[in-house]
C-alpha atoms as a PDB file:
ATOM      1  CA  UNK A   1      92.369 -89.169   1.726  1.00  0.00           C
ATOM      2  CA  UNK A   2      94.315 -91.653   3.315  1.00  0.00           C
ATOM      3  CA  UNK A   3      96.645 -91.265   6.364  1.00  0.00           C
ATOM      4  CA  UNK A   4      99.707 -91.462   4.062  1.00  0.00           C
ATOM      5  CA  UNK A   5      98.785 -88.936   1.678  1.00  0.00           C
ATOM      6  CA  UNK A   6      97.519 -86.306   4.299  1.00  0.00           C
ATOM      7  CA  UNK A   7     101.049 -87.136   5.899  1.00  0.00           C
ATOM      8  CA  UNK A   8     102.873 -86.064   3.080  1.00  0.00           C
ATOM      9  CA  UNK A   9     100.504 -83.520   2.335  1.00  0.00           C
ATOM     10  CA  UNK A  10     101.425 -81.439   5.690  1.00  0.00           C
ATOM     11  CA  UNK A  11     104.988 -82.725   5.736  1.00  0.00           C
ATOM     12  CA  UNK A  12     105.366 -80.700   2.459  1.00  0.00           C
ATOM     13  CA  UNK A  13     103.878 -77.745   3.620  1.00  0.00           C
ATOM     14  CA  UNK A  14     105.661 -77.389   6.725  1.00  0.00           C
ATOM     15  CA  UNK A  15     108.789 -77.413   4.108  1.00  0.00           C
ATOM     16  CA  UNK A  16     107.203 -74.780   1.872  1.00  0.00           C
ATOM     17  CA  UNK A  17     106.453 -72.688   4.856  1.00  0.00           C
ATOM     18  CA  UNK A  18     110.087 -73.113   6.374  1.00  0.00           C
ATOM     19  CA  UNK A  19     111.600 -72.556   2.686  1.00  0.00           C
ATOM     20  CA  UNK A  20     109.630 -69.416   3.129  1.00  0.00           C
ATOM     21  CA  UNK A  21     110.904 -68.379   6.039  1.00  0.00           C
ATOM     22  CA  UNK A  22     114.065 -68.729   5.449  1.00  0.00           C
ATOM     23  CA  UNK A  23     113.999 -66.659   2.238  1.00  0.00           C
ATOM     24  CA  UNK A  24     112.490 -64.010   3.832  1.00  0.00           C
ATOM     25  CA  UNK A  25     115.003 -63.772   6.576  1.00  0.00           C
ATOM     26  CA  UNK A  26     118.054 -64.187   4.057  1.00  0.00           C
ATOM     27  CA  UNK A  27     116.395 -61.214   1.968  1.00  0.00           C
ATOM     28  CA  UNK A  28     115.840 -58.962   4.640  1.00  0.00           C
ATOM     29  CA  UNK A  29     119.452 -59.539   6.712  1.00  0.00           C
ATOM     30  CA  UNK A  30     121.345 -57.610   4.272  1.00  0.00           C
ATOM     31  CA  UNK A  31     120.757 -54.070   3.510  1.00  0.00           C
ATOM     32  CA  UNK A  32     120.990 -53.108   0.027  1.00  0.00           C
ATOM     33  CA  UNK A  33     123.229 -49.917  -1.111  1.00  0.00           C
ATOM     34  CA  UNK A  34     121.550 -46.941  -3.095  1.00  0.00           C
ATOM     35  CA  UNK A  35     123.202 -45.009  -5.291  1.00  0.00           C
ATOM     36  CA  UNK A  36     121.496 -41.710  -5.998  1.00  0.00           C
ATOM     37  CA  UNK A  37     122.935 -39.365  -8.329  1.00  0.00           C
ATOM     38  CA  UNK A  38     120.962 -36.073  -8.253  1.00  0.00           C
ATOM     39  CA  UNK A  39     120.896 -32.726 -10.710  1.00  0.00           C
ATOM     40  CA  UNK A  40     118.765 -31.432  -7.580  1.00  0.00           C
ATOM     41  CA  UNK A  41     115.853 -31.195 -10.052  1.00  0.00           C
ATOM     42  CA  UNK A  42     111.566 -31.602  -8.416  1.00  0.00           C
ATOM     43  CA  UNK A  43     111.681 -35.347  -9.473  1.00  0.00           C
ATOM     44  CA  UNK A  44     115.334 -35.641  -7.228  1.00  0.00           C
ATOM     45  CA  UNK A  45     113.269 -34.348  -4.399  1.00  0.00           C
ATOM     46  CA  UNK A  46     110.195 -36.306  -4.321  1.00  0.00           C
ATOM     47  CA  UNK A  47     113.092 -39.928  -4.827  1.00  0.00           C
ATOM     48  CA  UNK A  48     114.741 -38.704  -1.928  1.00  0.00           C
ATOM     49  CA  UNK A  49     111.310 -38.212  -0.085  1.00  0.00           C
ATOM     50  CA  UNK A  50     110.377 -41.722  -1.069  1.00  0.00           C
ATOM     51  CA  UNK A  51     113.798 -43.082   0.157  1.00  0.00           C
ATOM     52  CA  UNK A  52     113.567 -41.252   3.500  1.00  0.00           C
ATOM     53  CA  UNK A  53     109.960 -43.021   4.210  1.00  0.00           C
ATOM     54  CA  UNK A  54     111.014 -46.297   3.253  1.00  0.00           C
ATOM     55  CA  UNK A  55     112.261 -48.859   6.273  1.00  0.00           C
ATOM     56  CA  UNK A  56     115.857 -47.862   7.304  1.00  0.00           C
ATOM     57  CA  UNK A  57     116.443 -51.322   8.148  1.00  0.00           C
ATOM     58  CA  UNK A  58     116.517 -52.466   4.449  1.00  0.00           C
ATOM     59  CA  UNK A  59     118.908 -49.813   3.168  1.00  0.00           C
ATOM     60  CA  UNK A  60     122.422 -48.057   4.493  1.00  0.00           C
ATOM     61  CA  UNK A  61     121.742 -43.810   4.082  1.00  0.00           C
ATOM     62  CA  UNK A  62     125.511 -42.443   3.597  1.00  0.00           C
ATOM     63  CA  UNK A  63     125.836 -39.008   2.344  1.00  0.00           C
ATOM     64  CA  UNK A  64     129.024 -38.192  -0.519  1.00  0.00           C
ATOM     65  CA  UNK A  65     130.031 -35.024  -2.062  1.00  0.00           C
ATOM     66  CA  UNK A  66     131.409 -36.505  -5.220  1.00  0.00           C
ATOM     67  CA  UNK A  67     130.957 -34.895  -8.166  1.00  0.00           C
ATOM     68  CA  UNK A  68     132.608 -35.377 -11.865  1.00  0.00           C
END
């Protein structure tokens, strides 16, 4: 491999890798909003369990009492 090739070699991974990054931290910055609309039956439960384990970070939890 010459010294050109293994330049451009490493000089395109370090862009992958900071492509990457910067992905990741424009995914993750903005919480995303759940809407959960519940008849308060077992399978409501256990997707509200799941939700509550889940990273608060990635999500906003706000609690409405709208109903139709």
């Amino acid at each position: 491999m010459t010294p050109l090739r293994r330049t451009a070699t490493a000089v395109l991974l370090l862009l992958v890798a900071v492509a990457a990054t910067v992905l990741a931290v424009a995914t993750a910055a903005a919480p995303r909003r759940i809407l959960v609309d519940t008849d308060m039956d077992t399978d409501d439960l256990f997707a509200l369990l799941y939700l509550l384990k889940q990273n608060r970070s990635e999500f906003e939890l706000k609690m409405s009492k709208d109903s139709m």
